[in-house]
Protein backbone atom coordinates (compact mmCIF):
# COMPACT_ATOMS: atom_id res chain seq x y z
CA UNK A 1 -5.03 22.10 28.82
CA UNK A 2 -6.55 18.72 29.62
CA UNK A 3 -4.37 16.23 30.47
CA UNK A 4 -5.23 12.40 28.72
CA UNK A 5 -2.82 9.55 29.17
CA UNK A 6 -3.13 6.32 27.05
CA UNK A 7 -0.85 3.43 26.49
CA UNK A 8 -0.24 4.05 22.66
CA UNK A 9 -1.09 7.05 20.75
CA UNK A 10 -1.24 6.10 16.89
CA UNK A 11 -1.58 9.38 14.61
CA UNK A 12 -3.30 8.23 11.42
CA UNK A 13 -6.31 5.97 11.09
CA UNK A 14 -5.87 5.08 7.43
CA UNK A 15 -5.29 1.63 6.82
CA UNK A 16 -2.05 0.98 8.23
CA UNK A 17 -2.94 3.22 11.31
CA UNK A 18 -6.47 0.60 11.82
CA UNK A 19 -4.82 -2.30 11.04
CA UNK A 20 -2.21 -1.96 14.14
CA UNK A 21 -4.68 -0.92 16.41
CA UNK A 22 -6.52 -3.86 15.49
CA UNK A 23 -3.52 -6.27 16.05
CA UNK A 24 -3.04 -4.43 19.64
CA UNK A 25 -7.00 -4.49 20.35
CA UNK A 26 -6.91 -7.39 22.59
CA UNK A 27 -4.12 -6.71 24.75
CA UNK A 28 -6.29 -4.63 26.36
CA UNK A 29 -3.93 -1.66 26.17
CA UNK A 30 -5.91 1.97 26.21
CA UNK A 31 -5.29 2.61 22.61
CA UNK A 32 -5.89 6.53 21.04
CA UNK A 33 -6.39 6.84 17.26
CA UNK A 34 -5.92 10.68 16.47
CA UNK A 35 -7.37 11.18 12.43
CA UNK A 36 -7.97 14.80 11.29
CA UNK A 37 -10.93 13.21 9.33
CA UNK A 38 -14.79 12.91 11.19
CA UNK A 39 -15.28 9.55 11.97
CA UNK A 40 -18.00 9.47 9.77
CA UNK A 41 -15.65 9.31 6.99
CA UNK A 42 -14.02 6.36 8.49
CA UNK A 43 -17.01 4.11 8.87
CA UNK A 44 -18.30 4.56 5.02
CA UNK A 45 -14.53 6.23 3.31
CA UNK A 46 -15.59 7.39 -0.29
CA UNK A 47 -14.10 5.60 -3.32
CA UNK A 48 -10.81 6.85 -4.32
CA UNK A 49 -10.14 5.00 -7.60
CA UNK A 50 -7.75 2.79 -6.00
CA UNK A 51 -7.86 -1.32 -6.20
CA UNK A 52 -5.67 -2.73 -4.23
CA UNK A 53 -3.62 -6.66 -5.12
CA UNK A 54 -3.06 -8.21 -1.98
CA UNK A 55 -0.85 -11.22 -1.35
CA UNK A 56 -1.69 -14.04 0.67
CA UNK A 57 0.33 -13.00 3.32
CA UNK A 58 -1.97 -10.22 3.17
CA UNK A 59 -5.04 -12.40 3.09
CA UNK A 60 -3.80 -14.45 5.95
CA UNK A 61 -3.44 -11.33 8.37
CA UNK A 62 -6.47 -9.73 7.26
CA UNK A 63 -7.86 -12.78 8.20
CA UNK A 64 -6.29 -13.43 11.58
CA UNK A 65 -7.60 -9.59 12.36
CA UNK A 66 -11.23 -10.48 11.34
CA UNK A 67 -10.97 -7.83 8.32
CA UNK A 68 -11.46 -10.41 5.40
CA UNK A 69 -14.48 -11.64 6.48
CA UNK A 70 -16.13 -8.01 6.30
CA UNK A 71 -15.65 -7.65 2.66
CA UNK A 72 -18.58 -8.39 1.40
CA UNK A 73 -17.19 -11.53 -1.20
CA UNK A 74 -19.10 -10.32 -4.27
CA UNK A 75 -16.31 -7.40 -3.57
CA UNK A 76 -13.32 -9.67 -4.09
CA UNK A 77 -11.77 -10.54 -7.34
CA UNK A 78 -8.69 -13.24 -8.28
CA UNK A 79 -6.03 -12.65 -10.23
CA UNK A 80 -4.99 -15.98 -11.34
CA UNK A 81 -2.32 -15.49 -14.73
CA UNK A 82 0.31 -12.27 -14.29
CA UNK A 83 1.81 -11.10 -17.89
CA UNK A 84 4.48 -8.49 -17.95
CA UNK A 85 4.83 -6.68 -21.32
CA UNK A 86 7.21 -4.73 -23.18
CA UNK A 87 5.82 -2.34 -25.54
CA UNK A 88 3.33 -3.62 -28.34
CA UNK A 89 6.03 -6.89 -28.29
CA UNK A 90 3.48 -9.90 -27.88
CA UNK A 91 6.75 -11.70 -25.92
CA UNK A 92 5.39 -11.84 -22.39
CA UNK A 93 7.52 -12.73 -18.99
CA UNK A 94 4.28 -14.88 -17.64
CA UNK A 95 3.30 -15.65 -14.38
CA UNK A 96 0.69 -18.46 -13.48
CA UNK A 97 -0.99 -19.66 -10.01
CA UNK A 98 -0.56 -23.04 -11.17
CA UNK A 99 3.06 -23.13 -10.86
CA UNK A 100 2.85 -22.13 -7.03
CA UNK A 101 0.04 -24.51 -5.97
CA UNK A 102 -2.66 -22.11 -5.45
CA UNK A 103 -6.28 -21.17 -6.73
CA UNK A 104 -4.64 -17.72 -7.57
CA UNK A 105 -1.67 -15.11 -7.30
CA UNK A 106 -3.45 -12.62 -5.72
CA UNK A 107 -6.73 -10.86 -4.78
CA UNK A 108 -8.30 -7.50 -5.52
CA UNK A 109 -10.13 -4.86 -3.17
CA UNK A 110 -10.56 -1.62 -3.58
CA UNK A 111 -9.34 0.65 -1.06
CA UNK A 112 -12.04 1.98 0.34
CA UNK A 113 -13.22 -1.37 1.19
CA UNK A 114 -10.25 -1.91 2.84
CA UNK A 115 -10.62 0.79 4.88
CA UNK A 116 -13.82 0.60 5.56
CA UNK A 117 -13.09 -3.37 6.62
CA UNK A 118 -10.49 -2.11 9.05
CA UNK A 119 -12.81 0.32 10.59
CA UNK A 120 -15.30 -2.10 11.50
CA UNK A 121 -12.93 -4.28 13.01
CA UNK A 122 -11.78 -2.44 15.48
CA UNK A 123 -14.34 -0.12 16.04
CA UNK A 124 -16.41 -1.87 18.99
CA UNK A 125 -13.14 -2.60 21.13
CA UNK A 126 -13.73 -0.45 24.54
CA UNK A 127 -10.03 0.23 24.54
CA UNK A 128 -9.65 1.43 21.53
CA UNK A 129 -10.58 5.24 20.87
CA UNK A 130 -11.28 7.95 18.11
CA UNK A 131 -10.07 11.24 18.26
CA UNK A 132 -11.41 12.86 15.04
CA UNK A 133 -11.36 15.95 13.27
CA UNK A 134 -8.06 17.64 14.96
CA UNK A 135 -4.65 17.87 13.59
CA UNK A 136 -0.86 17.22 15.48
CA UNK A 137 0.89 20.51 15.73
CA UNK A 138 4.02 18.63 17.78
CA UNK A 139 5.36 15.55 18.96
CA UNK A 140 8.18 14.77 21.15
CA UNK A 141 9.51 12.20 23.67
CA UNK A 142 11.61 11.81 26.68
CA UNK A 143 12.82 9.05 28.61
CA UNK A 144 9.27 8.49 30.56
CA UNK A 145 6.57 9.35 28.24
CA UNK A 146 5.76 10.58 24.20
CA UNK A 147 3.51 13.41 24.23
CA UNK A 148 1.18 15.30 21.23
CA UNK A 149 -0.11 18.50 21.35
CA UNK A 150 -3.02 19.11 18.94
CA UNK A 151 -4.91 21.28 17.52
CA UNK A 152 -7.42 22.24 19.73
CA UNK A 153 -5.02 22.85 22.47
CA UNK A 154 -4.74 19.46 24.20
CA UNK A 155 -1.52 17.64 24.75
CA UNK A 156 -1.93 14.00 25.33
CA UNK A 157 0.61 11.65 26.96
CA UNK A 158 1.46 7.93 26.61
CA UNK A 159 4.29 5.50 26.27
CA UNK A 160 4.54 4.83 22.65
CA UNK A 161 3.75 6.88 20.08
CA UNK A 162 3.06 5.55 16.06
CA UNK A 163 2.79 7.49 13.37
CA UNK A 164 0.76 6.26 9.97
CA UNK A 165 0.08 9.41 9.06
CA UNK A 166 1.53 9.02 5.16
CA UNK A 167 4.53 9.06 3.23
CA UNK A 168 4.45 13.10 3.78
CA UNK A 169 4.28 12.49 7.73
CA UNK A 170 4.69 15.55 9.27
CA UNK A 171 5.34 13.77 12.55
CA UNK A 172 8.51 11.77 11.56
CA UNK A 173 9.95 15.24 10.23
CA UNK A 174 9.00 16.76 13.84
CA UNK A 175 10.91 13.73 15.32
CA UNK A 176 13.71 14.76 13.26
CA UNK A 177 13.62 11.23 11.24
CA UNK A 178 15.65 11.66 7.83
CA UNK A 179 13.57 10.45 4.53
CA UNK A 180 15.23 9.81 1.23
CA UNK A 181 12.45 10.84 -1.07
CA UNK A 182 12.17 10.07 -4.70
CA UNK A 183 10.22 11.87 -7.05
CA UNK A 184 9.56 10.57 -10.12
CA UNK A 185 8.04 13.23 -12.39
CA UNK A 186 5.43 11.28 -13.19
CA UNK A 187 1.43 10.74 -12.36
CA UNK A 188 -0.40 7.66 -11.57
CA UNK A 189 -3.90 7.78 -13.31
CA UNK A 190 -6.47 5.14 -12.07
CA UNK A 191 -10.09 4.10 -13.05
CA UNK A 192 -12.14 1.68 -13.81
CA UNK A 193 -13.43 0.64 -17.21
CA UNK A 194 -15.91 -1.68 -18.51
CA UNK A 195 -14.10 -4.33 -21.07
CA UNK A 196 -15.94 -6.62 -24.26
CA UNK A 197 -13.93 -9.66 -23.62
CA UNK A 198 -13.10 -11.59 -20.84
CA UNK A 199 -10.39 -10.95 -18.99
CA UNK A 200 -9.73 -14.68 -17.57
CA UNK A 201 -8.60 -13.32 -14.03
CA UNK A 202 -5.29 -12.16 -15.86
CA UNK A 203 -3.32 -8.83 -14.68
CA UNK A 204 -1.36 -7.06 -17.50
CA UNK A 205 1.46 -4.63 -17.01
CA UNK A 206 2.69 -3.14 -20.45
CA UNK A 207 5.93 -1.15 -20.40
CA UNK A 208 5.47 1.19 -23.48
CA UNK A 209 8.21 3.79 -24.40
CA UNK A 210 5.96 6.83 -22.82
CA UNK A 211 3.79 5.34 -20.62
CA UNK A 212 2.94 2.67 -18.42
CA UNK A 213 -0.26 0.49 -18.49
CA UNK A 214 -1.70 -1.76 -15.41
CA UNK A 215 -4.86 -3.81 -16.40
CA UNK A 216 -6.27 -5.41 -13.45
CA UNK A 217 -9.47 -8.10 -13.17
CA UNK A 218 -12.32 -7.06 -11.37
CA UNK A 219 -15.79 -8.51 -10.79
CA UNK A 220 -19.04 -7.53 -12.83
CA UNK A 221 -17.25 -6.96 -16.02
CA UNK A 222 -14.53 -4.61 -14.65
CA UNK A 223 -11.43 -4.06 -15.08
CA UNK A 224 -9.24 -1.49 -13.17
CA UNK A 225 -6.81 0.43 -15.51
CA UNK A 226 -3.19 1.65 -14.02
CA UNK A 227 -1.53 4.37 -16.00
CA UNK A 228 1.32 6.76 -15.64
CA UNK A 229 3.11 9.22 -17.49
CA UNK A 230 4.76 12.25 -17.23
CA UNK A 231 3.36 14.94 -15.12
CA UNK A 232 3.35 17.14 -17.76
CA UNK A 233 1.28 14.83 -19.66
CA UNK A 234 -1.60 13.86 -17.10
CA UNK A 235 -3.56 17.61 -17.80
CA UNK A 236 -4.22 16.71 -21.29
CA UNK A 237 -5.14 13.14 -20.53
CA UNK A 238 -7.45 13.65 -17.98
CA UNK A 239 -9.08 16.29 -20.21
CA UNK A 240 -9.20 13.38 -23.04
CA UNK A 241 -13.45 12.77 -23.36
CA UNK A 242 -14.45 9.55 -22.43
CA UNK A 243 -14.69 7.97 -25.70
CA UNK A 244 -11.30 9.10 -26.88
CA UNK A 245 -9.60 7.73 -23.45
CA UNK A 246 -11.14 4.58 -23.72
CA UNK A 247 -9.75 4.07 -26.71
CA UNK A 248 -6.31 5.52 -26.29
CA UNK A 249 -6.22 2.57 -23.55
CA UNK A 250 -7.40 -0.28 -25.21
CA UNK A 251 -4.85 0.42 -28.66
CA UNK A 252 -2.54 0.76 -25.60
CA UNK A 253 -3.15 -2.80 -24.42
CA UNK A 254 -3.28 -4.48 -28.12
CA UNK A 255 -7.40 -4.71 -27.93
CA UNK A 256 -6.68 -7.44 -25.66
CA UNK A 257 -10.00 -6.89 -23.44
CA UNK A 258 -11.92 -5.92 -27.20
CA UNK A 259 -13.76 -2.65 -26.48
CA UNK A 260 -13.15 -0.93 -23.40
CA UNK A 261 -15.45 2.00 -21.49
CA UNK A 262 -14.88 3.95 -18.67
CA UNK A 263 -16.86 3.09 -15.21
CA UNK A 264 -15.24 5.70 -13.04
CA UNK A 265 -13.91 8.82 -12.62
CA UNK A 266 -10.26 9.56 -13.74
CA UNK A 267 -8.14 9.60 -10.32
CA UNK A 268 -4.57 11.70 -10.73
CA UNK A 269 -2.19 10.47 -7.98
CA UNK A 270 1.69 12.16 -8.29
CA UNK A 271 4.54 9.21 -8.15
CA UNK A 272 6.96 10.12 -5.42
CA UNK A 273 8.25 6.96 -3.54
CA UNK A 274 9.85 7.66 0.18
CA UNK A 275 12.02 5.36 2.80
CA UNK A 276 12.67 6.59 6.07
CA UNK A 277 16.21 6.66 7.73
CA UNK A 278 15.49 4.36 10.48
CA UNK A 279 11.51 3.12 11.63
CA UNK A 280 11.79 4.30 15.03
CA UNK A 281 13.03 6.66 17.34
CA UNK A 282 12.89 6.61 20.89
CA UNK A 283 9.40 5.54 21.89
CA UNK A 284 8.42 6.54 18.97
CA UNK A 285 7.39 4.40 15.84
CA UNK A 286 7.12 4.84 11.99
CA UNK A 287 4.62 2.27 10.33
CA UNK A 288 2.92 1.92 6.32
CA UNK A 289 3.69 4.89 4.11
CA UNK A 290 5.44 7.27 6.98
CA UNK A 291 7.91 4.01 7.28
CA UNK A 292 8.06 3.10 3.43
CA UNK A 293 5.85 4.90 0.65
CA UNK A 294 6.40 2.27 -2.69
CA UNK A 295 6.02 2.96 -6.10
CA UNK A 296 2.33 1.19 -7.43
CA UNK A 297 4.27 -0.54 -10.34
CA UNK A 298 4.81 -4.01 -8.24
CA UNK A 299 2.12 -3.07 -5.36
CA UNK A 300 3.54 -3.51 -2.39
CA UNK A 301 1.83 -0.84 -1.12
CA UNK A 302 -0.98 -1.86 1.67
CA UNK A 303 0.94 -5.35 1.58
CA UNK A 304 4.09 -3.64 3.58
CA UNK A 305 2.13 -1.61 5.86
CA UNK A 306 -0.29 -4.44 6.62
CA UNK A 307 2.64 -6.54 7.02
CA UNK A 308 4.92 -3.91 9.50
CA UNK A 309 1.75 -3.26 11.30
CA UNK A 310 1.94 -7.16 11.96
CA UNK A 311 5.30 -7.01 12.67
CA UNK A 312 5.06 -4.16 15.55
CA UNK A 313 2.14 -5.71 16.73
CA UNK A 314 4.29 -9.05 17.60
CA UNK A 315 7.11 -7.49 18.95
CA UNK A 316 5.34 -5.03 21.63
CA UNK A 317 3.13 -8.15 22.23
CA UNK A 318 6.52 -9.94 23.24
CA UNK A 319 7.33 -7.74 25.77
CA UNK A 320 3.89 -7.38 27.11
CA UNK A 321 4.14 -7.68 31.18
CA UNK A 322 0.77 -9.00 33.52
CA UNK A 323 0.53 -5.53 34.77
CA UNK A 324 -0.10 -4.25 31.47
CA UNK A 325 3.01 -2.37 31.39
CA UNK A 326 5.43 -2.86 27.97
CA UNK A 327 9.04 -2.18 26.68
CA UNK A 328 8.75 0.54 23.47
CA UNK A 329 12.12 1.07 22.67
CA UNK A 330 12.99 -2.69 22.87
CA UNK A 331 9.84 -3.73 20.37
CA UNK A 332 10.67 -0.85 18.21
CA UNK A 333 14.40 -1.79 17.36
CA UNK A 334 13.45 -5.21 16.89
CA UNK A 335 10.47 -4.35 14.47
CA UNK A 336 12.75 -1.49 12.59
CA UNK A 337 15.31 -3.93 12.52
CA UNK A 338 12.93 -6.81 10.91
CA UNK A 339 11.11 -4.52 8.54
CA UNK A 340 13.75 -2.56 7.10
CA UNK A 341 15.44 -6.22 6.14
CA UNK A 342 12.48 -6.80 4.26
CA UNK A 343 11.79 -3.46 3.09
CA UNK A 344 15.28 -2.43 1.43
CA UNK A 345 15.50 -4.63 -1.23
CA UNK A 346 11.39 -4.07 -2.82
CA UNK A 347 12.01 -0.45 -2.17
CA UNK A 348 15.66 0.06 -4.37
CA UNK A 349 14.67 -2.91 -6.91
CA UNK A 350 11.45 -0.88 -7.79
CA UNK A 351 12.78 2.44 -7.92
CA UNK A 352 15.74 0.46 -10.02
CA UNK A 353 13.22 -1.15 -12.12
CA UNK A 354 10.40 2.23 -12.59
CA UNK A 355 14.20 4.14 -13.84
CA UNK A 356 14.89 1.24 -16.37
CA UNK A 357 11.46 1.08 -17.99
CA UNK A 358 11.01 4.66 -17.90
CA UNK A 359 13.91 5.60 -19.98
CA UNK A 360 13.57 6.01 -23.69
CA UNK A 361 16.53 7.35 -24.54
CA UNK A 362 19.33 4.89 -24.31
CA UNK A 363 19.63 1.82 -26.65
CA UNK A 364 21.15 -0.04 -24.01
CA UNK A 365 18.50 0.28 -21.83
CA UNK A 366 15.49 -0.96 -24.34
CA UNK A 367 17.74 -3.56 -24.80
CA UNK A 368 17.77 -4.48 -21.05
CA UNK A 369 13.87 -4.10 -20.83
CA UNK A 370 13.65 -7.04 -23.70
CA UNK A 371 16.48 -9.20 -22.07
CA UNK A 372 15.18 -9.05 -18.68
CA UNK A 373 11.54 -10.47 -19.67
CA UNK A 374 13.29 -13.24 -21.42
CA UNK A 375 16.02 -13.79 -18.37
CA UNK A 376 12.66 -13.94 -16.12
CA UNK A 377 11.25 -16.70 -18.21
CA UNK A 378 14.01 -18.62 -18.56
CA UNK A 379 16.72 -18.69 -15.35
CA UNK A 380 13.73 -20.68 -12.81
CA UNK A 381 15.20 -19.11 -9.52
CA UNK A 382 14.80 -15.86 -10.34
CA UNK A 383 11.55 -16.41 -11.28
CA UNK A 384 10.78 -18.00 -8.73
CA UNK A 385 11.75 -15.46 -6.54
CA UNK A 386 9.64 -13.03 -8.20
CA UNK A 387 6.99 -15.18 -8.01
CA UNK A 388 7.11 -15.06 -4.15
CA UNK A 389 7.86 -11.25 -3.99
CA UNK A 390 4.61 -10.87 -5.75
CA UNK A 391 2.20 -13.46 -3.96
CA UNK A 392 4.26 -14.06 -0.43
CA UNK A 393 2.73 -17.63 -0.49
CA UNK A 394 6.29 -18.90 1.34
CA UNK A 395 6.02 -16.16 3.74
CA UNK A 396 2.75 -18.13 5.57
């Protein structure tokens, strides 16, 4: 078998896999991306329905990677007013840029820009390397080296070994790394849809007894349209015509965006949210979905793996010698350390929060829906610290 040795093996080139090569591009370090997709898929990824709300944290390390600047701006849309909803109530817990001092809350891309963004920008580096179209069949470590064998028969050896290879990584299960995995019996349905009136760079997220509706600006007079519902539902919905889902969502939404049509395709993605035990193991590492796989209801999605990737990316960079040689095991403990503090309390206080407005049953609990919009409004720290989950402005 031919024998390859690299300083950092990273299995996954989505967008958490790119985005820490990127951030470990100019070290210099010999840096192996191993994606079972052709690379040709990579440089132009197809759209997936997906539109992504990034923070300015976000913005500011997409930035500082030279990603932002590759999304072509047309491609980038504001969200400037936040309204949470409950039911066809017209009470709203509200959410406005002006009361944190910026031109907006938040940006939209869609995925596949992203993606495509984080390609590009790491691409060109001479250090940093595709290995396409072949699959891990193991991974393990010892005290010198991590090693994969793929495959095509090849086992490749480096220090460190990262895997972004999604919340059903079948690496971190071959490490042996635990995952609590919650599966919420519901689907995610996204598209886009043309709308009659303007949407005013306002996001809407209305909590209704069966389902759940995300409206989302986009450019061009677009909006892109969140649902979910129960799995058992999503057959006959996506089989709904055109015409009749259109309508379905804007009653839905209170004929708040007038007429609505759909743009896209109907995407079906299944809701099952996963944390992993611990982030790392020895020289091996656990970033984006394989670390934490989030729920889409408060979209912390990209925003955590862009941010761990970050994270990682610091704390190998910390112990980075003259002679090129690093300490895994020491960066990894710090970053699992770091991220998990961050991570813990998004991940339970979603999964807390999907459970509470996806109950119908209980009179307490559509009491608490009501209550907690109101208590949002009203007590200024905890909105306040919502506000900041959300955009990560203080987190510059």
């Amino acid at each position: 078998m031919a024998m390859m040795d690299h300083d950092i093996i990273i299995i996954g080139a989505g967008p958490a896999g790119l985005s820490f090569a990127r951030a470990m591009a100019e070290t210099k370090l010999d840096i192996l991306l191993i994606e079972k997709q052709p690379e040709s898929v990579l440089a132009d990824p197809p759209y997936d329905g997906r539109e992504i709300a990034l923070t300015h944290l976000s913005h500011k390390i997409m930035n500082e990677l030279g990603m932002w600047g590759l999304v072509p701006e047309e491609h980038i849309s504001l969200i400037k007013t936040a309204k949470v909803m409950n039911g066809h109530s017209p009470y709203a817990l509200s959410f406005d840029h002006t009361e944190v001092g910026e031109e907006n809350l938040g940006f939209m891309i869609s995925n596949h820009r992203i993606r495509k963004a984080a390609y590009d920008s790491v691409k060109d580096y001479p250090n940093v390397t595709f290995l396409n179209e072949v699959t891990v069949s193991k991974v393990d470590t010892d005290d010198d080296k991590g090693w994969v064998e793929l495959s095509n028969g090849e086992r490749l050896e480096a220090p460190l070994i990262i895997a972004a290879d999604s919340r059903f990584s079948n690496t971190r299960r071959m490490m042996g790394i635990s995952t609590n995995l919650l599966d919420f019996g519901r689907t995610c349905i996204v598209c886009t849809m043309e709308h009659e009136l303007p949407h005013n760079d306002t996001a809407y997220e209305c909590f209704h007894y069966d389902r759940t509706v995300a409206v989302l600006p986009l450019n061009n007079g677009q909006v892109s349209v969140v649902m979910t519902l129960t799995s058992e539902e999503d057959t006959d919905v996506l089989a709904m015509d055109e015409q009749e889902f259109s309508d379905d969502v804007a009653q839905r939404i209170d004929h708040k965006f007038g007429n609505l049509k759909l743009s896209s395709k109907r995407y079906p993605y299944p809701l099952v949210s996963t944390l992993a035990k611990t982030f790392c193991a020895n020289r091996f590492g656990l970033i984006g979905d394989a670390a934490v796989g989030m729920h889409p209801v408060t979209a912390h999605g990209f925003n955590l793996g862009l941010r761990g990737a970050q994270t990682l990316a610091h704390e190998l960079q910390n112990t980075l010698q003259s002679d090129g040689s690093f300490a895994p095991n020491i960066a990894l403990e710090r970053y699992s350390r770091k991220h998990r503090k961050h991570c813990l309390p998004l991940y339970h206080g979603t999964n807390a929060l999907v459970r509470l407005y996806a109950t119908t049953e209980y009179r307490t609990a559509k009491f608490a829906r009501k209550a907690l919009l109101r208590l949002g409004n009203h007590i200024k720290p905890a909105k306040r610290f919502i506000m900041n989950q959300l955009t990560e402005i203080k987190d510059i």
